[in-house]
Protein backbone atom coordinates (compact mmCIF):
# COMPACT_ATOMS: atom_id res chain seq x y z
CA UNK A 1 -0.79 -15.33 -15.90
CA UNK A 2 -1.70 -11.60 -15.41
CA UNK A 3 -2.78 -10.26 -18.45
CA UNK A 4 -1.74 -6.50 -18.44
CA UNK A 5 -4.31 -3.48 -20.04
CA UNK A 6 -2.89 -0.58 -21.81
CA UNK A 7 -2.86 1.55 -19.16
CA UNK A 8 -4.36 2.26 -14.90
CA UNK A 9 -6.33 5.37 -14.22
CA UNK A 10 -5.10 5.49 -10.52
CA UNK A 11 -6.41 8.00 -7.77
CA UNK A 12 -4.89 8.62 -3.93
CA UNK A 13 -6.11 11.28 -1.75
CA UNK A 14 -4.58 12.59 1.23
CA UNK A 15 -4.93 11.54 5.29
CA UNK A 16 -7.94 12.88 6.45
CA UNK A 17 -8.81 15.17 3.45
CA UNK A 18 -12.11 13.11 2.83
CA UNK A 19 -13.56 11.50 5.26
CA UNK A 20 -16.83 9.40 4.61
CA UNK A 21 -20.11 11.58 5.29
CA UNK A 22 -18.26 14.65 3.77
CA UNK A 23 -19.92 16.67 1.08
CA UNK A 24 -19.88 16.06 -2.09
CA UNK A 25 -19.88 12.21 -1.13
CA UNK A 26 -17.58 9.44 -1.32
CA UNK A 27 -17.39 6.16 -1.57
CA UNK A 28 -16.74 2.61 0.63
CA UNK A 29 -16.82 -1.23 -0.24
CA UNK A 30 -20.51 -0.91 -0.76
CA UNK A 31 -20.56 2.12 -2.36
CA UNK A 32 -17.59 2.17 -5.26
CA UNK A 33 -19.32 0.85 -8.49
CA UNK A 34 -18.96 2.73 -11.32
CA UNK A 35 -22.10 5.47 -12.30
CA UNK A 36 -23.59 4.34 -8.76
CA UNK A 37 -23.92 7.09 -6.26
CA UNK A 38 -22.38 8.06 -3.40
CA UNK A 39 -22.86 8.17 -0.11
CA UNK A 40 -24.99 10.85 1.40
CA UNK A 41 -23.78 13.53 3.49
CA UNK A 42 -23.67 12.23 7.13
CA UNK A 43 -22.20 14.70 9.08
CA UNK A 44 -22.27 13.32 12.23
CA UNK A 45 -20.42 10.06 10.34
CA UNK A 46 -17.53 12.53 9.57
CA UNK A 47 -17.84 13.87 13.10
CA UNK A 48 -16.80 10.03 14.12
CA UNK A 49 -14.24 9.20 11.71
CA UNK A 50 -12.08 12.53 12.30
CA UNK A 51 -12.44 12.22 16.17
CA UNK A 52 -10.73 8.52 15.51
CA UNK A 53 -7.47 9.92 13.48
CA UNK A 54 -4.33 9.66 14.72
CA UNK A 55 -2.88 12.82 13.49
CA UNK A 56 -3.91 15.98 11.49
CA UNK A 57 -5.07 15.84 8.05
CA UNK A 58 -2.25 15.97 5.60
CA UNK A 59 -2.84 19.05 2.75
CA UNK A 60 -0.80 19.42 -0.44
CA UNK A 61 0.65 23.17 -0.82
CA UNK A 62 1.91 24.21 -4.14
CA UNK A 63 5.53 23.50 -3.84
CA UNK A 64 4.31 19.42 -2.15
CA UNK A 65 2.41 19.61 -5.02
CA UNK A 66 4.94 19.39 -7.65
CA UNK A 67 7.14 17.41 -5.12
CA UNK A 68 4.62 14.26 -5.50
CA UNK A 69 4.09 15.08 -9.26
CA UNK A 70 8.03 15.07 -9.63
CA UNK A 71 8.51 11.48 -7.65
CA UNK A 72 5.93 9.89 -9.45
CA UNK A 73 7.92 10.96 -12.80
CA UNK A 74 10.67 9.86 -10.80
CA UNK A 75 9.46 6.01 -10.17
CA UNK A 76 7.84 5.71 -13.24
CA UNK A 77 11.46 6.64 -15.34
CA UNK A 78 13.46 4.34 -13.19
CA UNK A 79 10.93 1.74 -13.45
CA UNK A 80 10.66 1.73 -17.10
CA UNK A 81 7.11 2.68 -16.77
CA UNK A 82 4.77 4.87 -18.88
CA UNK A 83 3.56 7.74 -17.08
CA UNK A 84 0.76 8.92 -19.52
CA UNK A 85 -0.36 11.75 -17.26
CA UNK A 86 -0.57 12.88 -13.75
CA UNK A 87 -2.49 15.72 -11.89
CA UNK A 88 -1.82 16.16 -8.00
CA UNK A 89 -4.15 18.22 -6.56
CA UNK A 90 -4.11 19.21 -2.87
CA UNK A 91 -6.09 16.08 -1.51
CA UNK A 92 -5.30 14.09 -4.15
CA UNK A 93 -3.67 12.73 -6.73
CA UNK A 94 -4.54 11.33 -10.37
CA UNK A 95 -2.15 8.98 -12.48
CA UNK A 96 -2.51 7.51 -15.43
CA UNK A 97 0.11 5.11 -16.37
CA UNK A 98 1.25 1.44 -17.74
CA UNK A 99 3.27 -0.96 -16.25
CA UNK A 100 4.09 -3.91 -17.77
CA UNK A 101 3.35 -7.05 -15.46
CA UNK A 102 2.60 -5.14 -12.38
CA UNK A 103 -1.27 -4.96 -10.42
CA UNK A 104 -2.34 -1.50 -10.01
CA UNK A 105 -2.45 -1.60 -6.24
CA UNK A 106 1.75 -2.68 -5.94
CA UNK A 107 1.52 0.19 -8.52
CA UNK A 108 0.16 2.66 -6.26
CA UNK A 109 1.87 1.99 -3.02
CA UNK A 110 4.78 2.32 -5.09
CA UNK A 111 3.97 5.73 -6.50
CA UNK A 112 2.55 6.70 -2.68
CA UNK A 113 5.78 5.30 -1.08
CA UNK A 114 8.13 7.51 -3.71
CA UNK A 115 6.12 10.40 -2.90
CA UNK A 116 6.40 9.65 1.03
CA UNK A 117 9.98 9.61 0.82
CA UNK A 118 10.41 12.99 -1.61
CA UNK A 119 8.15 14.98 0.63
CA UNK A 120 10.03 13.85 3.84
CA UNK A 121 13.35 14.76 2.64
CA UNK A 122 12.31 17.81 0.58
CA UNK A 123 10.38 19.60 3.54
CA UNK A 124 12.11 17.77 6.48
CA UNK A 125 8.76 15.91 7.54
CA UNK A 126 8.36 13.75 10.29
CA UNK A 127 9.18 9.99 9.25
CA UNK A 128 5.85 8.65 11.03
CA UNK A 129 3.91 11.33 9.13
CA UNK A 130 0.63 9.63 7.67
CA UNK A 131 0.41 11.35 4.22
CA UNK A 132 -1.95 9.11 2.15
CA UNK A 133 -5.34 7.32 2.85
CA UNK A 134 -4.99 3.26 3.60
CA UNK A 135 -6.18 2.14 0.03
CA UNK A 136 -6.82 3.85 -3.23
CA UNK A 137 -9.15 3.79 -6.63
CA UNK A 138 -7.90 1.76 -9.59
CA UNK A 139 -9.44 1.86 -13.14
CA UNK A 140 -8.20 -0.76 -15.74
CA UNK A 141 -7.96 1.20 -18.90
CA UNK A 142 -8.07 -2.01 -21.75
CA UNK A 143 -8.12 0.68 -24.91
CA UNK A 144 -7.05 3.64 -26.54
CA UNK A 145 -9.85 5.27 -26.28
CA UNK A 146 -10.11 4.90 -22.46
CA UNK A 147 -6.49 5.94 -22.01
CA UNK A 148 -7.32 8.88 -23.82
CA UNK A 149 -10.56 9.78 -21.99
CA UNK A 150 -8.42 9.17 -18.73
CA UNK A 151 -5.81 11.38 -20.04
CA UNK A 152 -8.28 14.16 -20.59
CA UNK A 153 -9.93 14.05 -17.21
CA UNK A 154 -6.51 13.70 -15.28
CA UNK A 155 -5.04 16.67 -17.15
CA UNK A 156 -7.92 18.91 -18.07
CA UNK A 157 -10.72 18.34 -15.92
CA UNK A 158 -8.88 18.59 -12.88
CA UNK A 159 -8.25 22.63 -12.60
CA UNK A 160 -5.15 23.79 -14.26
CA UNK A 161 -3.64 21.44 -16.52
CA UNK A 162 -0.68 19.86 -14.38
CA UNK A 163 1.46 17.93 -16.46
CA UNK A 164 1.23 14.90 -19.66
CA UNK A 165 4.13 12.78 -20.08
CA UNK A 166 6.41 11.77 -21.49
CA UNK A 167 8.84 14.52 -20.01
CA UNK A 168 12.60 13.26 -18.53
CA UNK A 169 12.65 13.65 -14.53
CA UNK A 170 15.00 16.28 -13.18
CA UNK A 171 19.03 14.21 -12.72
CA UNK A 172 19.97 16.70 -9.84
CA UNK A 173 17.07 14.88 -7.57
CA UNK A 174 17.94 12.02 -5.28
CA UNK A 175 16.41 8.47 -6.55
CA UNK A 176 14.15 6.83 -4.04
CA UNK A 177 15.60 2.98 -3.58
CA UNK A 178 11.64 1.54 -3.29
């Protein structure tokens, strides 16, 4: 049986938003351990991987912005999960949350799928619209004090403070049937 932490420190980024061999670095299968580095700045790598995308990549404005922040409130109230934090950034977004007897991956596809579906019917965007890299990053957060940390970084290390939870999502708003 899955044994469930306190909470997931989650992370998504955009389509095409950061490609391996971009500066500052990022990471891949060989390359994602925690305090490890990254990998260098390859430039012709990035070069290669944005000449094989199948669309544009896929930036966050202001008003998407609080669209993805207000589905993942969304989800998380009609899921009966708790949304701790969240922070969603133009490339990305940061969650931190707990769901009782759920992985963090089905977690984030979940969050990424509500999102998908606000942004489409909010701004009218094409269904087939690739908004979200393939996988994600997924921290198990086993104590308070890690929550808490998590909490910090999502909400206050991030630029301007975005939003901590718990806060009620907003009735008027249509809720996503994922």
């Amino acid at each position: 049986m899955f044994q469930s932490p306190l909470a997931y420190f989650l992370t998504f980024s955009t389509y095409g938003t950061w490609l391996h061999g971009r500066e500052p670095g990022s990471v891949d299968k060989s390359h994602n351990i925690f305090d490890t580095p990254t990998l260098p700045t390859n430039s012709r790598r990035e070069q290669v991987i944005r000449s094989q995308m199948r669309q544009p990549e896929y930036v966050l404005d202001e008003p998407r912005r609080q669209c993805v922040r207000l589905a993942i409130q969304e989800v998380a109230h009609y899921r009966d999960w708790a949304l701790h934090a969240a922070q969603v950034r133009t490339n990305h977004a940061h969650i931190v949350i707990t769901t009782p007897s759920l992985k963090p991956v089905p977690v984030l596809m979940v969050l990424k799928a509500w999102s998908s579906r606000q942004l489409r019917l909010t701004f009218k965007e094409e269904p087939k619209r690739v908004r979200w890299t393939h996988d994600g990053s997924t921290e198990y957060l086993w104590d308070e004090a890690a929550r808490a940390r998590a909490c910090k970084y999502v909400v206050y290390e991030q630029g301007e403070p975005m939003a901590v939870f718990p806060t009620e999502p907003n009735p008027d708003r249509i809720q996503p049937g994922t």
